[in-house]
Structure formats: C-alpha cells, structure tokens
C-alpha atoms as a PDB file:
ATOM      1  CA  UNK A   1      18.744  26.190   5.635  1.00  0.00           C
ATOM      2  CA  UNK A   2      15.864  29.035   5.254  1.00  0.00           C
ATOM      3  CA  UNK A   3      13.516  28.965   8.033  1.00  0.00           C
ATOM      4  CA  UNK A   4       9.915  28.469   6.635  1.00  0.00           C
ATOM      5  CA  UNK A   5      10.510  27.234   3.493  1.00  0.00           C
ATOM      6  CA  UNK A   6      10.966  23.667   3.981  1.00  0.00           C
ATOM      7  CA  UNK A   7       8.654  21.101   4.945  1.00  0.00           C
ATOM      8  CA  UNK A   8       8.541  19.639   8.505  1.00  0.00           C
ATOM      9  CA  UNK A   9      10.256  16.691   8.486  1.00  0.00           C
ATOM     10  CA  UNK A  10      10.432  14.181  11.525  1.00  0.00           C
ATOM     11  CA  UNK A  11       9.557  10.791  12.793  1.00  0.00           C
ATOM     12  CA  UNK A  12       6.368   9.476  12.192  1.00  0.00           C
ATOM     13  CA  UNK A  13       4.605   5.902  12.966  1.00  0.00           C
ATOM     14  CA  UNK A  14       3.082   4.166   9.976  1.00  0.00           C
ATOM     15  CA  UNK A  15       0.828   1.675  10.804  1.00  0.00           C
ATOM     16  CA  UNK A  16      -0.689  -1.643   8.724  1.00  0.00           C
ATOM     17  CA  UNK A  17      -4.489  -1.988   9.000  1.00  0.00           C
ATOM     18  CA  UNK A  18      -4.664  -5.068   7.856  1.00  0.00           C
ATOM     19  CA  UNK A  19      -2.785  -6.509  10.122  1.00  0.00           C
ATOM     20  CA  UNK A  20      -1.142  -4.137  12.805  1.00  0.00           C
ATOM     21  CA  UNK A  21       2.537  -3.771  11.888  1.00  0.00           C
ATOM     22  CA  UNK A  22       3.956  -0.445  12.830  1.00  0.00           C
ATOM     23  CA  UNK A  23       6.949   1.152  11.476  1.00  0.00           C
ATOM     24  CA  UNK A  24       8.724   4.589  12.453  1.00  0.00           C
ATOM     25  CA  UNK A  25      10.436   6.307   9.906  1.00  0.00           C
ATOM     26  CA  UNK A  26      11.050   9.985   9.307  1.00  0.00           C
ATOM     27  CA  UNK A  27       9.016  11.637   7.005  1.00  0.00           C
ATOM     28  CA  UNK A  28       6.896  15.295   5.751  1.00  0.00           C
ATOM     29  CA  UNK A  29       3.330  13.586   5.822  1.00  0.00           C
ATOM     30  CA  UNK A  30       0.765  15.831   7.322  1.00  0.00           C
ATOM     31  CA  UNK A  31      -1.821  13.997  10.053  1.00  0.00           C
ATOM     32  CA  UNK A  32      -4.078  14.442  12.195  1.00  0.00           C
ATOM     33  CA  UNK A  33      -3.505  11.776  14.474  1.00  0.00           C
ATOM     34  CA  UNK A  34      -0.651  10.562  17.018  1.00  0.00           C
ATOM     35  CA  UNK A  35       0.435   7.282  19.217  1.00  0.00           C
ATOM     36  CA  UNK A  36       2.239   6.691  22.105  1.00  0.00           C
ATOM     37  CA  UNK A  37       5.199   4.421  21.357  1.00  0.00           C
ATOM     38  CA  UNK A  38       6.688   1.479  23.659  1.00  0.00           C
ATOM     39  CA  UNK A  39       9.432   4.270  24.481  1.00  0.00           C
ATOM     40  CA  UNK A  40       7.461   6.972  25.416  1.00  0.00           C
ATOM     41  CA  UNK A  41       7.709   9.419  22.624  1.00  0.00           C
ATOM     42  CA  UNK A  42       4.524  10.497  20.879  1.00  0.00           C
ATOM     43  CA  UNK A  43       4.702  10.744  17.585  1.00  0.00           C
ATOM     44  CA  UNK A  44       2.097  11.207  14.236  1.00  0.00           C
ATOM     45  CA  UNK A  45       0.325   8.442  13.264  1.00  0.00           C
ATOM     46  CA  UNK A  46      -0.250   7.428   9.593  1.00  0.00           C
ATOM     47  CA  UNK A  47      -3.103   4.447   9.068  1.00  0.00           C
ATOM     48  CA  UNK A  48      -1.855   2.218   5.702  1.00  0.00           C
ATOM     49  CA  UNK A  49      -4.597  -0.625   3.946  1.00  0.00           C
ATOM     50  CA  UNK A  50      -1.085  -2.263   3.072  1.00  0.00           C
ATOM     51  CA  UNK A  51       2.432  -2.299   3.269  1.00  0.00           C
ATOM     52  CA  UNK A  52       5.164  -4.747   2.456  1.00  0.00           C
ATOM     53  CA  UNK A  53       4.357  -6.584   5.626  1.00  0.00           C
ATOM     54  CA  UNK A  54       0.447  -7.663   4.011  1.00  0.00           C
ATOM     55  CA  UNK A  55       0.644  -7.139   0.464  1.00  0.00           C
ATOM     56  CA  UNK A  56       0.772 -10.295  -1.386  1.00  0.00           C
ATOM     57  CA  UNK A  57       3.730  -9.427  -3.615  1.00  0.00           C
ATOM     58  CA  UNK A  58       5.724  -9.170  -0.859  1.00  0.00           C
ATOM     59  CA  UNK A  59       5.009 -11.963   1.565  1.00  0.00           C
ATOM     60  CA  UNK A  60       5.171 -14.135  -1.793  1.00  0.00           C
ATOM     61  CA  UNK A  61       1.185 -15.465  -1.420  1.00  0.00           C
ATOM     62  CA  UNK A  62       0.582 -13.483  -4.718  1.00  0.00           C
ATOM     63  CA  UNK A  63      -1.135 -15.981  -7.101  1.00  0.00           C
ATOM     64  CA  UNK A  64      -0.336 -15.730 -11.129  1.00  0.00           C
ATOM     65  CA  UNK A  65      -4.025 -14.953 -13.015  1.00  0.00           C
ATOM     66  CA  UNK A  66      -2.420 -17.452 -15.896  1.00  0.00           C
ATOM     67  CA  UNK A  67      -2.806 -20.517 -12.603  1.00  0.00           C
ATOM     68  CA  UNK A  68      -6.066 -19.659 -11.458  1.00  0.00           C
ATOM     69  CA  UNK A  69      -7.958 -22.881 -13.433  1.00  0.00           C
ATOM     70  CA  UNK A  70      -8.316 -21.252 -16.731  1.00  0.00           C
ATOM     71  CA  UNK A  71     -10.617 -18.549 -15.900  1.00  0.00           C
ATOM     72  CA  UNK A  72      -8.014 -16.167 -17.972  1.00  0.00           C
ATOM     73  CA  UNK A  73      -8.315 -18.890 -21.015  1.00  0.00           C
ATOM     74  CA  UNK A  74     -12.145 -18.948 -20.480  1.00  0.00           C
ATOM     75  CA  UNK A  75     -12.509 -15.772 -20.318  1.00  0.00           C
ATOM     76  CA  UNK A  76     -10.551 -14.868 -24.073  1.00  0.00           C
ATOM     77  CA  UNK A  77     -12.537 -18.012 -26.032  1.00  0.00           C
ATOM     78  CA  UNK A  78     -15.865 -15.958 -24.539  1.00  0.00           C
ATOM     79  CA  UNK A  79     -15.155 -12.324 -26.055  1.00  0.00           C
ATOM     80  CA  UNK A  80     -12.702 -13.456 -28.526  1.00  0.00           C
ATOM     81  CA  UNK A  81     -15.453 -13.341 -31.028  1.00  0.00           C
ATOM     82  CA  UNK A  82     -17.069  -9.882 -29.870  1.00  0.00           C
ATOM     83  CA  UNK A  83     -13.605  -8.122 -30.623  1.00  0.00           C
ATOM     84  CA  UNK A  84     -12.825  -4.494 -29.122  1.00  0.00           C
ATOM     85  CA  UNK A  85     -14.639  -1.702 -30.862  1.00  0.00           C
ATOM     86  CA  UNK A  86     -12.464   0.885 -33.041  1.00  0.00           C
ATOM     87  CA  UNK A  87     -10.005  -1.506 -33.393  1.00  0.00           C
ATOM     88  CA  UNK A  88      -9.282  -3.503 -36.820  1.00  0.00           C
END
C-alpha cells in the first residue's frame, strides 16, 4: 500500500449511551476521546445514542403505530376532510 494515502484504520471502542454496552471493532472514525479497556490497551472512544443493543427494532420492544389504540385511525378521520394542498 501507499503510505499517506489511506485512512488510519484500527481498533476503536464504541460505546451505547443509553445503556452502557461497549463494543471494539476496527474502524477509520476520527475522535477525540479514548478508554482504557479491561485488557489494558487504550484505545479511541466513540459515544453512540443507540445501537443494536437499545434500539427497539432490535431488542424486538418496537411497537406497530397501526396497535397503538387507534390514534393512527383517529388521526386520518380528523384531516381526512382538510386534504393535502396541491394535490387533486
């Protein structure tokens, strides 16, 4: 490979804020920040609102807007007559 030309690729810990998890990984992601892992090695640090360990598609809490006691149904009988403008 050319020297200089290619990003810097190397471990890096991604952590959830939501609720903690950490993951290492190798990656190019620029920051500013690094952690001290169980083993000893210090590597970057990336801060995540959500990964697959908290979002709710994932962890299978995600709720369909259809079940949600017709707010969906509710909502379409109330603007139903006001229409969308430029449309015919």
């Amino acid at each position: 490979m050319k020297d200089g030309i290619h990003p810097n690729y190397r471990d890096v810990c991604f952590v959830d804020l939501s609720n903690g998890f950490k993951f290492v990984t190798r990656s190019t992601v620029t920051t500013r920040e690094t952690i001290k892992l169980d083993d000893g090695r210090e590597v970057p640090l990336m801060k995540l609102e959500t990964t697959s360990e908290s979002h709710p598609f994932y962890t299978g809490t995600q709720k369909s807007i259809d079940s949600l006691g017709g707010r969906v149904e509710k909502f379409r009988t109330k603007f139903a007559r006001a229409g969308i403008p430029g449309k015919k």
